[in-house]
C-alpha atoms as a PDB file:
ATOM      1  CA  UNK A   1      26.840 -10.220  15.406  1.00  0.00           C
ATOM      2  CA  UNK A   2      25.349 -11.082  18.832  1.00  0.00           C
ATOM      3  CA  UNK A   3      22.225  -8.800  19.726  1.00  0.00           C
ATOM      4  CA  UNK A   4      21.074  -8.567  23.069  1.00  0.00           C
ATOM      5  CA  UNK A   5      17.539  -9.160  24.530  1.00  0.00           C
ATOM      6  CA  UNK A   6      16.650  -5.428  25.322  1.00  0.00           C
ATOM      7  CA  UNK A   7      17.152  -4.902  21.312  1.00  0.00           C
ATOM      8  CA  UNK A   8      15.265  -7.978  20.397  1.00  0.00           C
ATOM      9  CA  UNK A   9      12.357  -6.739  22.333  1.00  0.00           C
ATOM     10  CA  UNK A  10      12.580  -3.100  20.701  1.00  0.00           C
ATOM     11  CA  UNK A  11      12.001  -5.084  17.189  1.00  0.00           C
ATOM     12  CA  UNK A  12       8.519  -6.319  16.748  1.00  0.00           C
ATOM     13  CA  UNK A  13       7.618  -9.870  14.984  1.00  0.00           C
ATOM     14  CA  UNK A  14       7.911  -7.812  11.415  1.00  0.00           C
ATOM     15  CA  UNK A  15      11.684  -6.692  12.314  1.00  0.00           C
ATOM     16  CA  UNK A  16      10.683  -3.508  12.552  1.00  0.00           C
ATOM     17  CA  UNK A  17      11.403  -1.143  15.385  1.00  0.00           C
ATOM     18  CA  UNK A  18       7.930  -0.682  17.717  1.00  0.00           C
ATOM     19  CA  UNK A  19       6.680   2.305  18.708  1.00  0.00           C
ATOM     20  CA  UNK A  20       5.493   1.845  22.876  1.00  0.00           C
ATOM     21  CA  UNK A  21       3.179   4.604  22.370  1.00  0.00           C
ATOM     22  CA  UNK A  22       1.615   3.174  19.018  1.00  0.00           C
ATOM     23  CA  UNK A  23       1.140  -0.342  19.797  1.00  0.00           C
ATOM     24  CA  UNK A  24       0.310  -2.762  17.170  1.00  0.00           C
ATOM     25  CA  UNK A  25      -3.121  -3.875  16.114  1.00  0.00           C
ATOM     26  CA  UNK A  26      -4.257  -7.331  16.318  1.00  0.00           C
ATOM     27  CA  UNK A  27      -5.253  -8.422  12.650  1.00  0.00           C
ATOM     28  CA  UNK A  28      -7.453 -10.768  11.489  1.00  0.00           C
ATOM     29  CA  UNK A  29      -6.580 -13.872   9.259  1.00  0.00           C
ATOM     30  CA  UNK A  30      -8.523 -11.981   6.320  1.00  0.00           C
ATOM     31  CA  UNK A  31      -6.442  -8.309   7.341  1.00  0.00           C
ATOM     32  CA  UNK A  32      -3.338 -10.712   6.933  1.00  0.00           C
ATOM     33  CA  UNK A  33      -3.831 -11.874   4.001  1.00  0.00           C
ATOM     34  CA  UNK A  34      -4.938  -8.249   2.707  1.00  0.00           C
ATOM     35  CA  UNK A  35      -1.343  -6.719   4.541  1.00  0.00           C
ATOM     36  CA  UNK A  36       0.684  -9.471   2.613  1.00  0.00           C
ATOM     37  CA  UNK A  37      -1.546  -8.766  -0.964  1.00  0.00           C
ATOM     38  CA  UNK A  38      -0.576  -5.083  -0.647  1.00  0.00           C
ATOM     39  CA  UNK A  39       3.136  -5.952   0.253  1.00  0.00           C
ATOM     40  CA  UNK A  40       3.340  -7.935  -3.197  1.00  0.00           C
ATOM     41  CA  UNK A  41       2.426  -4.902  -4.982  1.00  0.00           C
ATOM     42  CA  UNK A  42       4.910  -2.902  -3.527  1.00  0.00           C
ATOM     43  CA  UNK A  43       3.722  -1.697  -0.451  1.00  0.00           C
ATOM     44  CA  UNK A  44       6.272  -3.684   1.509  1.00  0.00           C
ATOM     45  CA  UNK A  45       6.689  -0.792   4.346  1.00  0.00           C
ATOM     46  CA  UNK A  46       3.499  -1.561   5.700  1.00  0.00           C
ATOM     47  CA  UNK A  47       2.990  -3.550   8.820  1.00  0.00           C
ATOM     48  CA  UNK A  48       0.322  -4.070  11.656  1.00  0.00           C
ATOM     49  CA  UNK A  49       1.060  -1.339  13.232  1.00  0.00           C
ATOM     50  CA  UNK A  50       0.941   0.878  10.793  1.00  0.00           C
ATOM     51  CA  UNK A  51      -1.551   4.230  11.388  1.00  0.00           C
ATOM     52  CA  UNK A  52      -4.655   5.210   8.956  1.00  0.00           C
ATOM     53  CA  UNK A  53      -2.944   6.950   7.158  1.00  0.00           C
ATOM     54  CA  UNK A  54       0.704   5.691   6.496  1.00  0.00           C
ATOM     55  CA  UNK A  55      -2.199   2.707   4.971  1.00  0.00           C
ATOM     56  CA  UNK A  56      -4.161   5.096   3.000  1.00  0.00           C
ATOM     57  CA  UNK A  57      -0.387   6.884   1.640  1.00  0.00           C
ATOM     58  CA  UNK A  58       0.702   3.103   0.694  1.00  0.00           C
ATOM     59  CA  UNK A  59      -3.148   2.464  -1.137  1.00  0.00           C
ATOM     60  CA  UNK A  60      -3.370   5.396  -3.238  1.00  0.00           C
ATOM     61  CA  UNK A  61       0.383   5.007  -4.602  1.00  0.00           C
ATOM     62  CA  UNK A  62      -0.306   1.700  -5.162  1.00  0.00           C
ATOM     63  CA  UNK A  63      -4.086   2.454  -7.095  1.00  0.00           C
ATOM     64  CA  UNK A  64      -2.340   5.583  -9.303  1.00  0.00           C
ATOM     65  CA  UNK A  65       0.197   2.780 -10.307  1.00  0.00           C
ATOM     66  CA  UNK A  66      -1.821   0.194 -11.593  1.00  0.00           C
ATOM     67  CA  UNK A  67      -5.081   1.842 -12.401  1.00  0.00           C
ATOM     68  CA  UNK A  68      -6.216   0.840 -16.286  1.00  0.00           C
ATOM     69  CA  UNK A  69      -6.742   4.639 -16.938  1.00  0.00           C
ATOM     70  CA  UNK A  70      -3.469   5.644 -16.308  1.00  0.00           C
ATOM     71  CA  UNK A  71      -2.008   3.740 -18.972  1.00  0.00           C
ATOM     72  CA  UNK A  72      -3.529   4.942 -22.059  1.00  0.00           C
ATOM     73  CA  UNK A  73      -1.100   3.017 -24.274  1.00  0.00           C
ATOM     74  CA  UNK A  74      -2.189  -0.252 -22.838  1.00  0.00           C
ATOM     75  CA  UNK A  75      -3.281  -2.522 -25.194  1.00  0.00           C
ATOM     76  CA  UNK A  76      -6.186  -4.457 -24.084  1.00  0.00           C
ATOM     77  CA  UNK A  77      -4.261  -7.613 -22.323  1.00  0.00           C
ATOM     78  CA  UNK A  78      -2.280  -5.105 -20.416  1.00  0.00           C
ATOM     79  CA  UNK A  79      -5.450  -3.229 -19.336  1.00  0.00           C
ATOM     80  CA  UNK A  80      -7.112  -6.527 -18.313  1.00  0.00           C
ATOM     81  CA  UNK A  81      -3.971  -7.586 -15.879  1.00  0.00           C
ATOM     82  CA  UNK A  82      -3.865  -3.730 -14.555  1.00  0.00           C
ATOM     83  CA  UNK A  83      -7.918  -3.781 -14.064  1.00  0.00           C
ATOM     84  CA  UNK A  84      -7.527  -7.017 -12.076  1.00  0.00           C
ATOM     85  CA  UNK A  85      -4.450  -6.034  -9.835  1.00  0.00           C
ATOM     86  CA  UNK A  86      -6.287  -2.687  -9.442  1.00  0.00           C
ATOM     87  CA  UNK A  87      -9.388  -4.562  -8.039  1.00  0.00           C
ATOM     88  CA  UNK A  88      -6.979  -7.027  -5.529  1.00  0.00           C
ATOM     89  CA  UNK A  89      -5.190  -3.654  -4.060  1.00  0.00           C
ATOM     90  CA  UNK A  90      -8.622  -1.967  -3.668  1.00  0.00           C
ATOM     91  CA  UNK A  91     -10.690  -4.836  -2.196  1.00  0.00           C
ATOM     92  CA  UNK A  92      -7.212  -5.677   0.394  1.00  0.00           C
ATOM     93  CA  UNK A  93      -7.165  -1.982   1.090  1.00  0.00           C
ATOM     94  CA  UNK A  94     -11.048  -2.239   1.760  1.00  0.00           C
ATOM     95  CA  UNK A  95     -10.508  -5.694   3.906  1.00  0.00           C
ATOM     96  CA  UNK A  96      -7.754  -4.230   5.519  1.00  0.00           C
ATOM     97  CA  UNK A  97      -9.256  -0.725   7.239  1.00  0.00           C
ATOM     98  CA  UNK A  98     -12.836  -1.970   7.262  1.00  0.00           C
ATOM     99  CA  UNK A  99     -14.060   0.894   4.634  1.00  0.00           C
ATOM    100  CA  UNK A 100     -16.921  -0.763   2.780  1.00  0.00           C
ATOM    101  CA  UNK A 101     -17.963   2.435  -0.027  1.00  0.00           C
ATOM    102  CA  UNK A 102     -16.675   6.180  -0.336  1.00  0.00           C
END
């Protein structure tokens, strides 16, 4: 499978097809490494150039999953691992779109 250069050009760096009239943002080192925490919980369809709220969509399936309180049958171990992963995805989501408090 050859592809040529006009369809290399219509991918971006993530392999994903880029949208002229939504250009991608330029992310810093710590957005990064917040986009890449958020992938290894599952949100692995997000991307720099992904809008407000196609990020917000990914963050709050992401905090219903692994929130403590929506595992009631947790014992306590579990609902130490889901209260940690629950903080990671909220402080990336936080580093990632700049929102500081609610």
């Amino acid at each position: 499978l050859q592809l040529d250069a006009s369809y290399l050009s219509y991918l971006g760096e993530s392999g994903r097809p880029v949208d002229p009239a939504r250009p991608a943002r330029r992310l810093t080192p710590v957005q990064e490494r917040a986009l890449e925490c958020l992938r290894s919980f599952g949100a692995g369809a997000l991307h720099a150039g992904s809008s407000e709220a196609e990020t917000k969509s990914a963050f709050r399936r992401l905090a219903h999953r692994y929130h403590p309180d929506r595992h009631p049958g947790a014992d306590e171990r579990e609902r130490a691992s889901l209260a940690a992963d629950f903080g990671r995805i909220v402080q990336a989501y936080h580093q990632l779109t700049g929102v500081t408090t609610h």
